[in-house]
C-alpha atoms as a PDB file:
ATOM      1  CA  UNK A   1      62.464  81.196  65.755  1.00  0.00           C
ATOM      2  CA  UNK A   2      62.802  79.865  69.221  1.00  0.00           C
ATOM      3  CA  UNK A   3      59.444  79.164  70.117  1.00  0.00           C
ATOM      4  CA  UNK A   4      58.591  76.600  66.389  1.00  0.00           C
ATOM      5  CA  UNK A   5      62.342  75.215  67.756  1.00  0.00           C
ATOM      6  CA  UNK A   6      60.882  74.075  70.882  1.00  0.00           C
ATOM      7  CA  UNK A   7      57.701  73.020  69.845  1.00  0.00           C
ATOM      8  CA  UNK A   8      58.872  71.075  67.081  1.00  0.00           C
ATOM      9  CA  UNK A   9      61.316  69.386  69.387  1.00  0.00           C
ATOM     10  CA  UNK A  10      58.524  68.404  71.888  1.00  0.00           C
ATOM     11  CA  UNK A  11      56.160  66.790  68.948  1.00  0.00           C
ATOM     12  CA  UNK A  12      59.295  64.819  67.712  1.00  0.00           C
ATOM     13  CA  UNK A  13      60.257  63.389  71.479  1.00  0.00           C
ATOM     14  CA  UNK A  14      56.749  63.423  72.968  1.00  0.00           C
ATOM     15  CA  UNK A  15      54.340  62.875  70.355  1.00  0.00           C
ATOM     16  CA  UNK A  16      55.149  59.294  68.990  1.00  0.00           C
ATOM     17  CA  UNK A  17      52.461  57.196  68.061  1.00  0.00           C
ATOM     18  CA  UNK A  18      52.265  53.479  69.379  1.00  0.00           C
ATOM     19  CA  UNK A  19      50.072  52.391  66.842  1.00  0.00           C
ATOM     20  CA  UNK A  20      49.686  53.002  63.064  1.00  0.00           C
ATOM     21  CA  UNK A  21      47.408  55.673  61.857  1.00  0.00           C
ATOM     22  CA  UNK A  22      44.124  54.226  60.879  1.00  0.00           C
ATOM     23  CA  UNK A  23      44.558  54.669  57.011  1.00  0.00           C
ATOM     24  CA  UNK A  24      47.896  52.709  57.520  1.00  0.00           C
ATOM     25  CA  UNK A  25      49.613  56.007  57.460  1.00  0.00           C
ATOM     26  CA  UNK A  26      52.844  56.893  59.003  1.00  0.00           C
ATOM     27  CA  UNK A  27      52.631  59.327  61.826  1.00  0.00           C
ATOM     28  CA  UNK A  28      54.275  62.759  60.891  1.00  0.00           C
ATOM     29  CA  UNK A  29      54.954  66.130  62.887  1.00  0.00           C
ATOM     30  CA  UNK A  30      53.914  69.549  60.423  1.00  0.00           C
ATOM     31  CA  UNK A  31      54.534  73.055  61.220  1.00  0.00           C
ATOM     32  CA  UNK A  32      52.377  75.844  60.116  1.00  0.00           C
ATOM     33  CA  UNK A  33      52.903  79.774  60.352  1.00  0.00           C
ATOM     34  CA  UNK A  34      49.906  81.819  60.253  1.00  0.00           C
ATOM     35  CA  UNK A  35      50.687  85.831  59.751  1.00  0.00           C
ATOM     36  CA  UNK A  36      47.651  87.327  61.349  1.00  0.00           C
ATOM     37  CA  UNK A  37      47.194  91.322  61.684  1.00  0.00           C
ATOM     38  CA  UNK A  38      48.891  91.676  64.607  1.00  0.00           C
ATOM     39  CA  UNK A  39      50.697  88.617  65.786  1.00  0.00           C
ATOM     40  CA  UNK A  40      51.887  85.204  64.267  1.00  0.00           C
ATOM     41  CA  UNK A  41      50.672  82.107  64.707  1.00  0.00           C
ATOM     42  CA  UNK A  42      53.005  78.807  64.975  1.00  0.00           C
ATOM     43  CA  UNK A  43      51.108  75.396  65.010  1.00  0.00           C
ATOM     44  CA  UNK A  44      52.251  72.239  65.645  1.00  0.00           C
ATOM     45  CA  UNK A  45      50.763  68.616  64.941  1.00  0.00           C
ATOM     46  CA  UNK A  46      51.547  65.693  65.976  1.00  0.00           C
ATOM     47  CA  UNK A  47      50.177  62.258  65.882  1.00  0.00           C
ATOM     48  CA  UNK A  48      49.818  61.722  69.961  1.00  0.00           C
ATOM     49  CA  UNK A  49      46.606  62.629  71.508  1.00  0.00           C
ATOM     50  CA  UNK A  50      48.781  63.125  74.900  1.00  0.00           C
ATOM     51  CA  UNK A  51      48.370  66.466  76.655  1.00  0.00           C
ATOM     52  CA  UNK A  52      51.584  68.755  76.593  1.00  0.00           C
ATOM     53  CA  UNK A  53      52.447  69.243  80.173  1.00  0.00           C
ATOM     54  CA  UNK A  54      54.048  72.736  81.460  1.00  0.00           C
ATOM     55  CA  UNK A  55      56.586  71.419  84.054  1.00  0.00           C
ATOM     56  CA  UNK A  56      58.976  73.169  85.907  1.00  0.00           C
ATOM     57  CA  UNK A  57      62.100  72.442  85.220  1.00  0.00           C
ATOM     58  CA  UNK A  58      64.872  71.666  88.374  1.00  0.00           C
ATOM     59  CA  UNK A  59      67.596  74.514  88.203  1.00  0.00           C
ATOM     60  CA  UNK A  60      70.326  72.188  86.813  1.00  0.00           C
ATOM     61  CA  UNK A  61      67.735  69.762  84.717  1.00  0.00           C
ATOM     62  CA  UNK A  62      68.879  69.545  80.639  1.00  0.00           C
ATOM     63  CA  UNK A  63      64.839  68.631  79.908  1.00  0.00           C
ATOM     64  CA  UNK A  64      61.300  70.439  81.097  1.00  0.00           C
ATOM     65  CA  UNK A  65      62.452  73.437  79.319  1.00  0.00           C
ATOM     66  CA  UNK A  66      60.656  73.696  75.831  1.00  0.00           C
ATOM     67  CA  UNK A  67      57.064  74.748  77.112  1.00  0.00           C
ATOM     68  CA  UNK A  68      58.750  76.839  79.821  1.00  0.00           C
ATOM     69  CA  UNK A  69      60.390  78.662  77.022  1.00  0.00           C
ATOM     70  CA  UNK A  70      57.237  78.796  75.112  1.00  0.00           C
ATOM     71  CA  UNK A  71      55.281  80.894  77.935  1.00  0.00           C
ATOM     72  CA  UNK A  72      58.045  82.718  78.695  1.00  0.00           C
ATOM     73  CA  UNK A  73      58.173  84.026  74.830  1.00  0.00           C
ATOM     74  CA  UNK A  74      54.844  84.035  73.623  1.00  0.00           C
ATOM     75  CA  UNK A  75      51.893  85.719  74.255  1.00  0.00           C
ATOM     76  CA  UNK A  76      50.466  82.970  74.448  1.00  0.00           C
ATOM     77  CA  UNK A  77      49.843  79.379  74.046  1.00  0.00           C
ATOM     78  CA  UNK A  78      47.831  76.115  73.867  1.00  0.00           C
ATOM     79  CA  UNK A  79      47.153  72.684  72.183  1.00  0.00           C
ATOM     80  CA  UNK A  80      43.787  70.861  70.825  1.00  0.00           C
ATOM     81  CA  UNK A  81      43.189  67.554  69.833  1.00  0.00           C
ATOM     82  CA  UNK A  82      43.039  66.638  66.386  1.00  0.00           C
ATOM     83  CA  UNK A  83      40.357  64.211  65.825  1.00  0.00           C
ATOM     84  CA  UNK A  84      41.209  60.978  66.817  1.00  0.00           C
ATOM     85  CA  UNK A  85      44.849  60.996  64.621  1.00  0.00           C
ATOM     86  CA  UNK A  86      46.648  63.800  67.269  1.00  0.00           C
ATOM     87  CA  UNK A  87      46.898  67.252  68.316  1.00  0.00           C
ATOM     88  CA  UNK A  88      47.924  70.138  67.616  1.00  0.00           C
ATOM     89  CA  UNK A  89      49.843  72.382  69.700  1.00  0.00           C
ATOM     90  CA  UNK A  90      50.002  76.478  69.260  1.00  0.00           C
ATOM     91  CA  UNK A  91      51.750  79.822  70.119  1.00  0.00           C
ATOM     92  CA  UNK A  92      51.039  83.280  69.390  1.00  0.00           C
ATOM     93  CA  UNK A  93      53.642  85.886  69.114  1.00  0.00           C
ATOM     94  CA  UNK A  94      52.992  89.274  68.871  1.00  0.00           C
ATOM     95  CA  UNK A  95      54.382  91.155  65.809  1.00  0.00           C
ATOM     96  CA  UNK A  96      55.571  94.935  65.753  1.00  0.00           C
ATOM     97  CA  UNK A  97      53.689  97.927  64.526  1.00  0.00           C
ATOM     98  CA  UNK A  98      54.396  97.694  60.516  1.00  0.00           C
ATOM     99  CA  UNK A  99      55.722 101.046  59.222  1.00  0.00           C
ATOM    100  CA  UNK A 100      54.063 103.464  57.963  1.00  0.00           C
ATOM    101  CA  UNK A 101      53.904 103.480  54.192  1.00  0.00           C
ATOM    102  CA  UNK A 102      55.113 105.988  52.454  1.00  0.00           C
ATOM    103  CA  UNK A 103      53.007 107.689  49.028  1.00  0.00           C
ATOM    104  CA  UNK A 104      54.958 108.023  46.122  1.00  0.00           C
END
């Protein structure tokens, strides 16, 4: 899945934490996937309260391009702080029709 690629890429090189946690914790990234009715939800934390910035990326630039991607294949997206320990960052992706079920 493209879209918990890029996010998970942009918590690892963006989200670093100066400072130690305040329980002496290490800082960690998670991923979550929610399935929801109709679309799937892919979280990401991470232990920097920094705001993830959509930036358009210059036509030959290698970096810039995760949240670009993210818009681009999502319906959409978004981030909210996590206490005072981070943030968590989210996409929504809408899912297909399921089939209908056949009775035996």
């Amino acid at each position: 899945m493209q879209i918990a690629s890029e996010l998970v890429a942009n918590a690892v090189r963006h989200g670093k934490r100066r400072t130690p946690l305040p329980d002496g914790s290490r800082p960690v990234v998670w991923l979550a996937l929610t399935r929801r009715p109709h679309s799937l939800l892919c979280v990401v934390y991470d232990p920097s309260q920094r705001r993830p910035r959509l930036t358009p990326p210059a036509p030959l630039a290698e970096d810039h391009r995760g949240l670009p991607i993210v818009e681009a294949l999502s319906e959409g997206w978004g981030w909210k702080l996590s206490g005072a320990t981070g943030k968590a960052v989210w996409a929504r992706l809408a899912l297909p029709p399921a089939p209908a079920r056949r009775r035996p």
